[in-house]
N, C-alpha and C. Protein backbone atom coordinates (compact mmCIF):
# COMPACT_ATOMS: atom_id res chain seq x y z
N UNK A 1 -10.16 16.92 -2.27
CA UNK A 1 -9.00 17.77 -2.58
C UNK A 1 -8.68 18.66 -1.38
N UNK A 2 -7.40 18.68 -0.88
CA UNK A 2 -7.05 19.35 0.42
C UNK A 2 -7.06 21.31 -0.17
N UNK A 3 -7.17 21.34 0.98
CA UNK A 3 -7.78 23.25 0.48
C UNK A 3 -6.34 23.63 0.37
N UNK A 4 -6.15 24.87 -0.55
CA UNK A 4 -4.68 25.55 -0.58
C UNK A 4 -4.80 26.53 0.84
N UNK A 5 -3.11 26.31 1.18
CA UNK A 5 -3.00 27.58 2.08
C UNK A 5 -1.90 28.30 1.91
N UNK A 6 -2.11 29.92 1.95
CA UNK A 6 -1.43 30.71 1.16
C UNK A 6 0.42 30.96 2.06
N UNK A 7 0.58 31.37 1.69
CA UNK A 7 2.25 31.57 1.94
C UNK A 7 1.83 32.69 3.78
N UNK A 8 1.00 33.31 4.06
CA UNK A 8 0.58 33.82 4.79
C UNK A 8 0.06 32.82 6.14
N UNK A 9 -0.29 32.39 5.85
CA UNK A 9 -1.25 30.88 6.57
C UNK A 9 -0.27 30.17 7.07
N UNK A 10 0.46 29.65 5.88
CA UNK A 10 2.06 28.98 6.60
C UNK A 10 2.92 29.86 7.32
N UNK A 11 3.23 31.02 7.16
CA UNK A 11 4.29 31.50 7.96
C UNK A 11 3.54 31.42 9.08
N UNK A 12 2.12 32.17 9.57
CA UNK A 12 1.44 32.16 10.46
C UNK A 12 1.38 30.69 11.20
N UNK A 13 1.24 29.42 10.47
CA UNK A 13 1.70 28.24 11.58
C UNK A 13 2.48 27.77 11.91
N UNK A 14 3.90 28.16 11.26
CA UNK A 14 5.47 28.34 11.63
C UNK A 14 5.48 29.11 13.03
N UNK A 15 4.94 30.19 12.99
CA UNK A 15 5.05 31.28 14.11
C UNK A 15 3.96 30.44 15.66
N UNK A 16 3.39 29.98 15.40
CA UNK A 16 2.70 29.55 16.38
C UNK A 16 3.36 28.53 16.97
N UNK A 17 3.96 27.47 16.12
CA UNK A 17 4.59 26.39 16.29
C UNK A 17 5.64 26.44 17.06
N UNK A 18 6.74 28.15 16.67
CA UNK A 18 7.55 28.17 17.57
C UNK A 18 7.34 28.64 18.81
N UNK A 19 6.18 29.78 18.80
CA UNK A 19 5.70 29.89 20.10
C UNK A 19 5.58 29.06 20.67
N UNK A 20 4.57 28.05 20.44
CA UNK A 20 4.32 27.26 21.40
C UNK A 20 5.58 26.40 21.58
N UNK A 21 6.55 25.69 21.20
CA UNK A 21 7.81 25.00 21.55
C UNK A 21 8.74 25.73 22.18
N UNK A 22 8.69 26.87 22.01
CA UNK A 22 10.11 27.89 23.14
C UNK A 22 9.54 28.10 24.78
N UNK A 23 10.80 27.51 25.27
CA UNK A 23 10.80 27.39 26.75
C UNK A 23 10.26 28.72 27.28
N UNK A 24 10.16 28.40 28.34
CA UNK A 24 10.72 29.62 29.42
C UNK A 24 11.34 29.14 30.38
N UNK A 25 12.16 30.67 30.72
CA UNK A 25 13.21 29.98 31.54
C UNK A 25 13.21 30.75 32.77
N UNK A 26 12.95 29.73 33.92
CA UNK A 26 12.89 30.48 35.30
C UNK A 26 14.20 29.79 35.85
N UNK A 27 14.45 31.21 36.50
CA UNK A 27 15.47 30.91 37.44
C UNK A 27 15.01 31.46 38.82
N UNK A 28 15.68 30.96 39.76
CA UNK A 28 15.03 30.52 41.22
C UNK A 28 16.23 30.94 42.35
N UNK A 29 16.44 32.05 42.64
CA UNK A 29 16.77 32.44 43.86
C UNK A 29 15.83 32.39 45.10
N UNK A 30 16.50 32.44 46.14
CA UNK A 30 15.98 32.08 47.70
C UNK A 30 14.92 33.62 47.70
N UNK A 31 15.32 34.76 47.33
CA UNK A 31 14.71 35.60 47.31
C UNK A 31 14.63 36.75 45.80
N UNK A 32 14.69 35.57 44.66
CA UNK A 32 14.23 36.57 43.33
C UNK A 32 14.17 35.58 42.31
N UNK A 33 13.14 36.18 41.91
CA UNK A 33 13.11 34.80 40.70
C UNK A 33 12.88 35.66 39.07
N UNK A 34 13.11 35.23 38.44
CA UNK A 34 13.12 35.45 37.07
C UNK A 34 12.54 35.06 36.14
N UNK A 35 11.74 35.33 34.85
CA UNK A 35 10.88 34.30 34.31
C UNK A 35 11.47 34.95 32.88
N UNK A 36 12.02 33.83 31.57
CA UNK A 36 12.48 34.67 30.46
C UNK A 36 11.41 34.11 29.15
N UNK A 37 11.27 34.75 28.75
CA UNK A 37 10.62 34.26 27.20
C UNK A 37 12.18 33.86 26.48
N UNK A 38 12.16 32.83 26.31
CA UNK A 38 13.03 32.34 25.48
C UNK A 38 12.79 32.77 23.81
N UNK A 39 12.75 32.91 23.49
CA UNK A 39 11.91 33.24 21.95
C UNK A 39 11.93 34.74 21.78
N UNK A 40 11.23 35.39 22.71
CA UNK A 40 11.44 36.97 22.34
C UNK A 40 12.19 37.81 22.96
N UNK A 41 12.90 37.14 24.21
CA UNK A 41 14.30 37.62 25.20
C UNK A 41 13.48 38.57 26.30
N UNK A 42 11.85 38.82 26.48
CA UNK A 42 11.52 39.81 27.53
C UNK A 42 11.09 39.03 28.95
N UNK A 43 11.98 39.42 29.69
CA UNK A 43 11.79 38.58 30.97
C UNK A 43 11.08 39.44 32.36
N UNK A 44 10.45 39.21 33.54
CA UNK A 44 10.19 39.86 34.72
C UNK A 44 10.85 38.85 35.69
N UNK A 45 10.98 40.04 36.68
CA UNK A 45 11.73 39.67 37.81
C UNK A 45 11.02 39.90 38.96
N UNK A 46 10.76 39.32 39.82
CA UNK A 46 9.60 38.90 41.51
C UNK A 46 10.90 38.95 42.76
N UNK A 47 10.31 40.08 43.51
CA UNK A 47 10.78 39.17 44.66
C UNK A 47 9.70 38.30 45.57
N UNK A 48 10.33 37.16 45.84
CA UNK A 48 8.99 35.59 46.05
C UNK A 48 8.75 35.84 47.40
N UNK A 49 7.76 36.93 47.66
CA UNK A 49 7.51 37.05 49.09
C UNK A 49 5.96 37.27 48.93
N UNK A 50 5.39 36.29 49.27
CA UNK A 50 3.80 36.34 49.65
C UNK A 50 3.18 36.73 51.06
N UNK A 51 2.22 37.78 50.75
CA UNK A 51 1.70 38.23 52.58
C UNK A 51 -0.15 37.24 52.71
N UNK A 52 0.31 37.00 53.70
CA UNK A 52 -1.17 35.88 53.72
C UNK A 52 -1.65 36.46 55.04
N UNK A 53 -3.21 36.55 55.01
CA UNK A 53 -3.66 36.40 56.21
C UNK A 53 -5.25 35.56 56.57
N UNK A 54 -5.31 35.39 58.11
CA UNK A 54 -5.95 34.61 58.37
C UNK A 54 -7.09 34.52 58.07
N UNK A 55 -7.98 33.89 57.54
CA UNK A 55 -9.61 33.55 57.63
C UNK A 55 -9.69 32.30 57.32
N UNK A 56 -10.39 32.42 58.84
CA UNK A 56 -11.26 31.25 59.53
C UNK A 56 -9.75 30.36 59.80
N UNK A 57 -10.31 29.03 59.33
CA UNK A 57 -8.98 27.91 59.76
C UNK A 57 -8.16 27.61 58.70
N UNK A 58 -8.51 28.50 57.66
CA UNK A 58 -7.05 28.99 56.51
C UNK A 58 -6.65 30.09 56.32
N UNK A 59 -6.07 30.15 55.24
CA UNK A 59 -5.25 31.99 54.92
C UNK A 59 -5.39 31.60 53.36
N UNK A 60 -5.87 33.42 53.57
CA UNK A 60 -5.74 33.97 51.98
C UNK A 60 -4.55 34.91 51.48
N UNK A 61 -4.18 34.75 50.36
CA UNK A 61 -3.28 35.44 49.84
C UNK A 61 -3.84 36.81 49.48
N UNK A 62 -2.88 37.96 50.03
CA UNK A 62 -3.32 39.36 50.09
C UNK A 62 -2.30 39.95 48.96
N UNK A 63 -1.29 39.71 48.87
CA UNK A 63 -0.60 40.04 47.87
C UNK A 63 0.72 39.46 47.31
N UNK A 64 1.29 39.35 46.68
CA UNK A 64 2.82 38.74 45.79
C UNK A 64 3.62 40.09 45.47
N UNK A 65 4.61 39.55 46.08
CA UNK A 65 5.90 40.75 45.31
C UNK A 65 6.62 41.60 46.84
N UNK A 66 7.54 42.04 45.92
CA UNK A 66 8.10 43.22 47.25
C UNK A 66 6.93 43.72 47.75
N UNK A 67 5.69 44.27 47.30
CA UNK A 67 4.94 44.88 48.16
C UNK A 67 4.29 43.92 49.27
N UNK A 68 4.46 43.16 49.62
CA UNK A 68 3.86 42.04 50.61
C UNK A 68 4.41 42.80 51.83
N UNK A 69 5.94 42.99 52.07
CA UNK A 69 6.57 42.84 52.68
C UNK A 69 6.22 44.00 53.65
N UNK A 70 5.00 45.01 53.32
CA UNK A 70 4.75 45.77 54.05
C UNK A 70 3.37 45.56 55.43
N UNK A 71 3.20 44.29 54.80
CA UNK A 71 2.31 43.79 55.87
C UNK A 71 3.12 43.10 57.08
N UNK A 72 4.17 42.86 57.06
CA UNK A 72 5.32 42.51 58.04
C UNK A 72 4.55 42.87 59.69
N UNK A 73 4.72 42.19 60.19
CA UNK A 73 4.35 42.56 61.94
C UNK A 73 3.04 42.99 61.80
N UNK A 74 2.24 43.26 61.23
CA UNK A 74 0.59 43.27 61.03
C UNK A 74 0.05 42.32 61.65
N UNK A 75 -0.81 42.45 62.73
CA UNK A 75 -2.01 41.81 63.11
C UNK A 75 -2.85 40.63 62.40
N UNK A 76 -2.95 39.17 62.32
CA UNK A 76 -3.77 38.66 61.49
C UNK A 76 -2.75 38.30 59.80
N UNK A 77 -1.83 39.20 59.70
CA UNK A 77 -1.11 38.92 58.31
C UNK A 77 0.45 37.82 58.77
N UNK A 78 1.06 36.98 57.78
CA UNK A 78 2.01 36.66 57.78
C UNK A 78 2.68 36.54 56.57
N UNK A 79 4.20 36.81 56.25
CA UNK A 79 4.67 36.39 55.34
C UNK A 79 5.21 35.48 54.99
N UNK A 80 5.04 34.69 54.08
CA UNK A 80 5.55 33.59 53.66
C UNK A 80 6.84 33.81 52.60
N UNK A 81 8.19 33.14 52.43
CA UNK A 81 8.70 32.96 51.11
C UNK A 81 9.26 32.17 50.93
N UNK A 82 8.68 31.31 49.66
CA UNK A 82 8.21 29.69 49.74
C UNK A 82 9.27 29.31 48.58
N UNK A 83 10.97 29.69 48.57
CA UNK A 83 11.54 29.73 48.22
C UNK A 83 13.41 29.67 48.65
N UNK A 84 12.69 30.09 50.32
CA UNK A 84 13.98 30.33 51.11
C UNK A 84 14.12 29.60 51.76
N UNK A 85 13.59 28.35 52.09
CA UNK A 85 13.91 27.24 53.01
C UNK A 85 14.27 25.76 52.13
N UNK A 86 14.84 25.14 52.05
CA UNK A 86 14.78 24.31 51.43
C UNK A 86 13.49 22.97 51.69
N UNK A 87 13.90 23.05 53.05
CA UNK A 87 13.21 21.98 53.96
C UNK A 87 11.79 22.57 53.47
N UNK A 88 11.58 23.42 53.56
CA UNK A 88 10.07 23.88 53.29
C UNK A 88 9.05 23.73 52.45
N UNK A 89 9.99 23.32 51.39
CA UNK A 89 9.72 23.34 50.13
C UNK A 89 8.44 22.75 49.61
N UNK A 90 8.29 21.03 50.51
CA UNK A 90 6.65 20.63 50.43
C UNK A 90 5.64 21.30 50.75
N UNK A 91 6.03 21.53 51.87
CA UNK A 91 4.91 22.66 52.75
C UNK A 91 4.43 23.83 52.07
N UNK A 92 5.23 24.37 50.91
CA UNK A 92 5.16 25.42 50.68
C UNK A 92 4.73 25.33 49.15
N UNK A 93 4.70 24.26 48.89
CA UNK A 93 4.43 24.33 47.20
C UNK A 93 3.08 24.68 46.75
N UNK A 94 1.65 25.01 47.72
CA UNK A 94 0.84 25.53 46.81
C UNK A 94 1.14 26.75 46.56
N UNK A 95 1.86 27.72 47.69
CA UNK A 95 2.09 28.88 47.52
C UNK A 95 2.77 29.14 46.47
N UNK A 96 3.95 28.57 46.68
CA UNK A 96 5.29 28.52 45.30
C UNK A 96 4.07 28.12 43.93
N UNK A 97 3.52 27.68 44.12
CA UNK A 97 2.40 27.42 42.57
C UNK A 97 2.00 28.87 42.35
N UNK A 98 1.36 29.54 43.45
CA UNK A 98 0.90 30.86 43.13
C UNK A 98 1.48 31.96 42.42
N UNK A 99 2.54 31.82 43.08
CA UNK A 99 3.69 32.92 42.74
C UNK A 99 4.49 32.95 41.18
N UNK A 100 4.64 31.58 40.99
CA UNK A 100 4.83 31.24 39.96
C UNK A 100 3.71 31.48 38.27
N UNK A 101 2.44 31.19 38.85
CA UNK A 101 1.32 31.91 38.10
C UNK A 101 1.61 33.32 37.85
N UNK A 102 1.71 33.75 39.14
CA UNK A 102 1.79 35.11 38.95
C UNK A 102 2.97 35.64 38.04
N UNK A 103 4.26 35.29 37.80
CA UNK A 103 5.48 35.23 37.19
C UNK A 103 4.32 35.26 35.43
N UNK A 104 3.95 33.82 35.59
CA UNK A 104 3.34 34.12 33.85
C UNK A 104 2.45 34.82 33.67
N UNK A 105 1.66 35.34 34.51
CA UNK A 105 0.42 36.17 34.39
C UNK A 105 1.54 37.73 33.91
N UNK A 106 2.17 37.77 34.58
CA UNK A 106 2.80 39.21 34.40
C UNK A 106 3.89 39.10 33.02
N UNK A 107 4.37 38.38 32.71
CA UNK A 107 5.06 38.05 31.50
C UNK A 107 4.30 37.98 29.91
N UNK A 108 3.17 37.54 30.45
CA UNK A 108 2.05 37.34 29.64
C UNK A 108 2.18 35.88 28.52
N UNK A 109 2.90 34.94 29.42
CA UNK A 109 2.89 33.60 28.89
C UNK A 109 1.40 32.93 29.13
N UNK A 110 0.49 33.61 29.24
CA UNK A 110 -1.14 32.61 29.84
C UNK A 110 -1.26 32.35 28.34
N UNK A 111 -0.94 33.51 27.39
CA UNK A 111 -1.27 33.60 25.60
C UNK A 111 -0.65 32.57 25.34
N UNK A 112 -0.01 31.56 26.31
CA UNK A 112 0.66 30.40 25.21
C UNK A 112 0.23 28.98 25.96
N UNK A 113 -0.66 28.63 25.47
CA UNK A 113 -1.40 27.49 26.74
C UNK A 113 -0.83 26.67 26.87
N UNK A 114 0.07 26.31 27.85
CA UNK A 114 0.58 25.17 28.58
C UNK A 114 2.28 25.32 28.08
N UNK A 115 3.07 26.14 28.35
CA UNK A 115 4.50 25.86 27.91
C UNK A 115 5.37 25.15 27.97
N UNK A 116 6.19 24.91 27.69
CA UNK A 116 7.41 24.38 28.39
C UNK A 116 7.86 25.06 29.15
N UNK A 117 8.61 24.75 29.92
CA UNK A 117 9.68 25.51 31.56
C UNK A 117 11.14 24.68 31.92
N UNK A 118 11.73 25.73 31.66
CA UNK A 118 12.81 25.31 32.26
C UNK A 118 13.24 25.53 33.19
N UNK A 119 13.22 25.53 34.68
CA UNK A 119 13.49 25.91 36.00
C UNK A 119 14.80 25.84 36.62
N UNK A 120 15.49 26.80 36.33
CA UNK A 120 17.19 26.58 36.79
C UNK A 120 17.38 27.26 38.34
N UNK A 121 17.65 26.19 39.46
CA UNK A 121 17.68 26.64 40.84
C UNK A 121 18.96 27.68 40.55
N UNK A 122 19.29 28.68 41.07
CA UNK A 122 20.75 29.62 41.45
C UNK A 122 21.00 29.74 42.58
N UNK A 123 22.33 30.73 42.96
CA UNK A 123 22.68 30.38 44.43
C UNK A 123 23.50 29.59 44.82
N UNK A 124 23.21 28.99 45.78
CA UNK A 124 23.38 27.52 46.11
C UNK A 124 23.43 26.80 45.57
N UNK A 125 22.44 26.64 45.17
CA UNK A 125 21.90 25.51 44.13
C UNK A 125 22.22 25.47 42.54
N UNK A 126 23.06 26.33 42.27
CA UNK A 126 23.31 26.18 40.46
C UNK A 126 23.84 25.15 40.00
N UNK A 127 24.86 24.75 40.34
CA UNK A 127 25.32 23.57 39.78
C UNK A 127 25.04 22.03 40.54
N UNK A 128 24.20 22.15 41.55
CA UNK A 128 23.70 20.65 41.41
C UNK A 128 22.27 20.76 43.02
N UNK A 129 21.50 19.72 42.23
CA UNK A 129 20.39 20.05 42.78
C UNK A 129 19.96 18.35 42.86
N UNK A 130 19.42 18.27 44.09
CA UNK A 130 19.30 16.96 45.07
C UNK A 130 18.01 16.59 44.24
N UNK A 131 17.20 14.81 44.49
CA UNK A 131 16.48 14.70 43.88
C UNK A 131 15.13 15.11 44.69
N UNK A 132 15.37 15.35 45.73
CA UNK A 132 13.83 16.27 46.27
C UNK A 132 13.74 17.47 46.02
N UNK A 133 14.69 18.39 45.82
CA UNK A 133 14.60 19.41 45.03
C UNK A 133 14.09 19.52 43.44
N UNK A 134 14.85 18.70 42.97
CA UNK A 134 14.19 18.45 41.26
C UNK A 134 12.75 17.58 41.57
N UNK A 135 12.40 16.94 41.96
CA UNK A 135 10.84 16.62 42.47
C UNK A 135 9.68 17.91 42.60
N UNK A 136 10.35 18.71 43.14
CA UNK A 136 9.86 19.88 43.72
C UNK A 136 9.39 20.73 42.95
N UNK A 137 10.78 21.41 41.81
CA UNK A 137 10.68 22.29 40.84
C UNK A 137 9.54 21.08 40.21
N UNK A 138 9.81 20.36 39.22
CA UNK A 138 9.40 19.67 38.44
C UNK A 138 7.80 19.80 39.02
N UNK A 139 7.36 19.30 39.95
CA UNK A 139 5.91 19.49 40.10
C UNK A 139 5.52 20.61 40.24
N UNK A 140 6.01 21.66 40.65
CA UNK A 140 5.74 22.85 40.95
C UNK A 140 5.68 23.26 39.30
N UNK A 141 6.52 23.57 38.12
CA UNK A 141 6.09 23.46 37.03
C UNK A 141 4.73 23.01 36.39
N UNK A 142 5.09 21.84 36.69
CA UNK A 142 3.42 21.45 35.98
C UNK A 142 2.07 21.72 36.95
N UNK A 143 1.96 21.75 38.30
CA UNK A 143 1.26 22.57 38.65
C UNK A 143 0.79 23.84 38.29
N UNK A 144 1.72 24.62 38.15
CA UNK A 144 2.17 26.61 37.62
C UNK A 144 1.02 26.27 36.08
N UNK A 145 0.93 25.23 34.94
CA UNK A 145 0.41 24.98 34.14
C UNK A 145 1.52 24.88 32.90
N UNK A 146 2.19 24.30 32.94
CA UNK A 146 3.63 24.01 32.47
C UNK A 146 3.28 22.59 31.15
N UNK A 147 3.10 22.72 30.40
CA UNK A 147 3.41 21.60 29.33
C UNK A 147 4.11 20.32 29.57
N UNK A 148 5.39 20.65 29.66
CA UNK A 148 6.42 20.06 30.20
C UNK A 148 7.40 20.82 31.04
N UNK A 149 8.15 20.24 31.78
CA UNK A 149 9.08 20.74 32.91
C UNK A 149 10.53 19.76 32.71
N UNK A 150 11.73 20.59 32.99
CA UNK A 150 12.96 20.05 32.80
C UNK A 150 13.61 21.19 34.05
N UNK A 151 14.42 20.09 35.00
CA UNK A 151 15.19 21.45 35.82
C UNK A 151 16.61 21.03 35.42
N UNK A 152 17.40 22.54 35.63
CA UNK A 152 18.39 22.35 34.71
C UNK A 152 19.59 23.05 36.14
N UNK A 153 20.61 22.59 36.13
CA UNK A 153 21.68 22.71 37.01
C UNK A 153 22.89 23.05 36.08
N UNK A 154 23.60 24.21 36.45
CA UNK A 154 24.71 24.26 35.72
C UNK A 154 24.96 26.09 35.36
N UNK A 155 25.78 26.48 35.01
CA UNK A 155 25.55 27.74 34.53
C UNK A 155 24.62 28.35 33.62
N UNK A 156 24.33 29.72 33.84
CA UNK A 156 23.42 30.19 32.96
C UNK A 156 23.56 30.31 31.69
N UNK A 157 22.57 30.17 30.79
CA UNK A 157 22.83 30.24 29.59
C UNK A 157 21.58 30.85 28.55
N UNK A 158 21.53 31.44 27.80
CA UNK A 158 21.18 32.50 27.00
C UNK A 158 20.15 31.46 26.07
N UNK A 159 20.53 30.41 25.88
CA UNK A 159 19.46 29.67 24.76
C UNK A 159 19.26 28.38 25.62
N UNK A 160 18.47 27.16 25.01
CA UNK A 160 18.20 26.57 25.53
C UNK A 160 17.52 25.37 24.74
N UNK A 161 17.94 24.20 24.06
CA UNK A 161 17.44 23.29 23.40
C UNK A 161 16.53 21.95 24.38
N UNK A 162 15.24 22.57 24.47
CA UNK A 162 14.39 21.80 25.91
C UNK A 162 14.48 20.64 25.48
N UNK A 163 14.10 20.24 24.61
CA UNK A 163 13.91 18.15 24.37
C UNK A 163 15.42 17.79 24.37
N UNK A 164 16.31 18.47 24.50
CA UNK A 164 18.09 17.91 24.80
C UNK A 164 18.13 17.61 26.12
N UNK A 165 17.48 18.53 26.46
CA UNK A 165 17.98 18.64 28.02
C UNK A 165 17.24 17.38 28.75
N UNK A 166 15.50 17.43 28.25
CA UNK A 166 14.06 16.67 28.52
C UNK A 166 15.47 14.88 28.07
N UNK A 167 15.87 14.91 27.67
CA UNK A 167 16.84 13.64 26.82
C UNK A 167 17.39 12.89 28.23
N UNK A 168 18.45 14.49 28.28
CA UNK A 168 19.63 13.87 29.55
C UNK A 168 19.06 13.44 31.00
N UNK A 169 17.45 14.15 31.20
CA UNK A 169 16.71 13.75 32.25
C UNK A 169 16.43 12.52 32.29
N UNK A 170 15.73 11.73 30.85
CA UNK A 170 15.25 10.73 30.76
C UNK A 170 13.75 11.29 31.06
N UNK A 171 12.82 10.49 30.27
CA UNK A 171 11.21 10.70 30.26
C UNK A 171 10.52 10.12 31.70
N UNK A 172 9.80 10.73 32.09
CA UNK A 172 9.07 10.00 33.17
C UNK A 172 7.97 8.26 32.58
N UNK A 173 7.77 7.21 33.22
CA UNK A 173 7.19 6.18 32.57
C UNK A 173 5.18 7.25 32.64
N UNK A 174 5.57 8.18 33.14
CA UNK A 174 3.90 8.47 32.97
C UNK A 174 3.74 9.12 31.22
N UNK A 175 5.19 9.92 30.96
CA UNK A 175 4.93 10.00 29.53
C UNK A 175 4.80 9.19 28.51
N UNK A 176 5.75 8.11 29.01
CA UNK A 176 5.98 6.82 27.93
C UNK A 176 3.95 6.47 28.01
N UNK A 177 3.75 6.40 28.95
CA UNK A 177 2.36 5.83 28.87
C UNK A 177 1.49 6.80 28.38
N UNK A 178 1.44 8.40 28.57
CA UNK A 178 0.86 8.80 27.06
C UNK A 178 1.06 9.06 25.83
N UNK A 179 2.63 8.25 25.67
CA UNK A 179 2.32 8.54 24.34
C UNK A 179 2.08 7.33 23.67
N UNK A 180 2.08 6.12 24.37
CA UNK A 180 1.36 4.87 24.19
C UNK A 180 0.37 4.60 23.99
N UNK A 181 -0.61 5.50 24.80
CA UNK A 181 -1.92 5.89 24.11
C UNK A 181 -2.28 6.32 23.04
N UNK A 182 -1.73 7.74 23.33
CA UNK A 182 -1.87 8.47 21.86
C UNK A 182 -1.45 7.75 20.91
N UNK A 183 -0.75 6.81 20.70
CA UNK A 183 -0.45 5.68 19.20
C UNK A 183 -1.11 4.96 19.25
N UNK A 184 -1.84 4.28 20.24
CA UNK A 184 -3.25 3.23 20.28
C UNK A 184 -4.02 3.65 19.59
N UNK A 185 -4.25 5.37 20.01
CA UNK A 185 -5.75 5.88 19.84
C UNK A 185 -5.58 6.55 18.06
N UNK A 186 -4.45 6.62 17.62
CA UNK A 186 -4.14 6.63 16.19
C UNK A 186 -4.20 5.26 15.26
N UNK A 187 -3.51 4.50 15.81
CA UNK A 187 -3.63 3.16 15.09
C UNK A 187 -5.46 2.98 15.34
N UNK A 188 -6.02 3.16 16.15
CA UNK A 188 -7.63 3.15 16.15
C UNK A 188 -8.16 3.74 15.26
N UNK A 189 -7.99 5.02 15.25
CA UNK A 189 -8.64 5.43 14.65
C UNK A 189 -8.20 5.39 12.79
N UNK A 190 -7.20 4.78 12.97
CA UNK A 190 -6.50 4.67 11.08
C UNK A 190 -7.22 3.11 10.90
N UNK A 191 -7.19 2.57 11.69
CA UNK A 191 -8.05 1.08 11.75
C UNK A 191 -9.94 1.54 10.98
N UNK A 192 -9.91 2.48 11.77
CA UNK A 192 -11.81 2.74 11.74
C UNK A 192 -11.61 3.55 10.34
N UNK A 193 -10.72 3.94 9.78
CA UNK A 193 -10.69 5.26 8.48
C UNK A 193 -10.76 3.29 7.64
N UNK A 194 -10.03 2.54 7.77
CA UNK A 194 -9.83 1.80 6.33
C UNK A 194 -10.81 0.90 6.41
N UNK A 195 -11.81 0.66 7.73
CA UNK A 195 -12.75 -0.50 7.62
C UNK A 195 -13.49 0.76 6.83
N UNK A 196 -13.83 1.83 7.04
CA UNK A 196 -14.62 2.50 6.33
C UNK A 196 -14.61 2.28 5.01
N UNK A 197 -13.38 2.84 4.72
CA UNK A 197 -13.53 3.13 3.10
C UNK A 197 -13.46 1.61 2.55
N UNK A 198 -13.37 0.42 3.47
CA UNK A 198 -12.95 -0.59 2.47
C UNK A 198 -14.98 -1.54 2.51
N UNK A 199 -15.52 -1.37 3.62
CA UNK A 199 -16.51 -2.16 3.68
C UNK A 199 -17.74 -1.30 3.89
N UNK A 200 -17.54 0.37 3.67
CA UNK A 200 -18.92 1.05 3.61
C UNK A 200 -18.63 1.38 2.31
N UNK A 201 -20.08 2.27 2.32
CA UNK A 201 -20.36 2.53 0.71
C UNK A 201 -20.07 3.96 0.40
């Protein structure tokens, strides 16, 4: 007999459910980026300037945000902003991963493990975005720790229906192939539930 769950229990997995399905929505200036909770409307705003400096035959990140920018002409420090070049953009994507963490760390999306993202370039770039650019965002998303990723071109907009949009993209064949699995590994395991009940005791 399946256990009762009270009217409390359900609203409580309604509420999770939508948490976890509401986007966020970054938008991407050359020098400001934006990160919104779609769901509860509270957003932060970065300016994407990282100060790095040298050790040994790499660099560490010293800080994110307008305050970087005070290490400028410092000895040993450089700034990076891994946002303002286009061309750069490979080169620059572990950083752009960082910064982007940092966006959810400060929003306090870490409480929602693995989100969706919607990454809308601005600027320049609002209404149409090349396919090495959408390559870019898109991995840079799921890098950041992104669920799924959709980049979106076009004017801004206040709501946001992600699997519409995830539609007009078309699925990558790496999803088609997990969710090919995941129905293998169901039909398996509904296979192993009926040899059970039909030939054990």
């Amino acid at each position: 007999m399946c256990p009762k769950i009270g009217v409390k229990g359900v609203t409580m997995q309604i509420e999770t459910v939508k948490k976890m399905n509401a986007p966020l929505y970054l938008q991407v200036w050359e020098n400001k980026l934006r990160l919104t909770d779609m769901r509860t409307g509270r957003s932060v705003e970065l300016n994407p300037v990282v100060a790095l400096k040298q050790r040994g035959a790499g660099q560490k990140i010293v800080e994110i945000g307008g305050g970087a920018e005070r290490y400028e002409g410092r000895e040993g420090y450089e700034l990076c902003r891994p946002f303002a070049d286009p061309a750069r953009f490979v080169a620059n994507m572990e950083i752009a991963e960082k910064v982007v963490q940092y966006l959810f760390k400060e929003l306090g999306a870490r409480k929602i493990r693995k989100p969706l993202l919607i990454v809308h370039p601005m600027g320049q770039y609002k209404n149409w975005v090349s396919s090495m650019e959408q390559q870019f965002f898109t991995e840079l998303g799921f890098s950041a720790g992104a669920r799924d990723v959709v980049v979106y071109a076009g004017e801004e907009q206040k709501s946001f229906d992600f699997y519409a949009l995830k539609g007009k993209q078309g699925v990558p064949a790496s999803v088609w192939v997990q969710r090919l699995l995941f129905v293998a590994l169901i039909a398996a395991a509904a296979a192993a539930v009926w040899y059970a009940y039909r030939y054990g005791e």
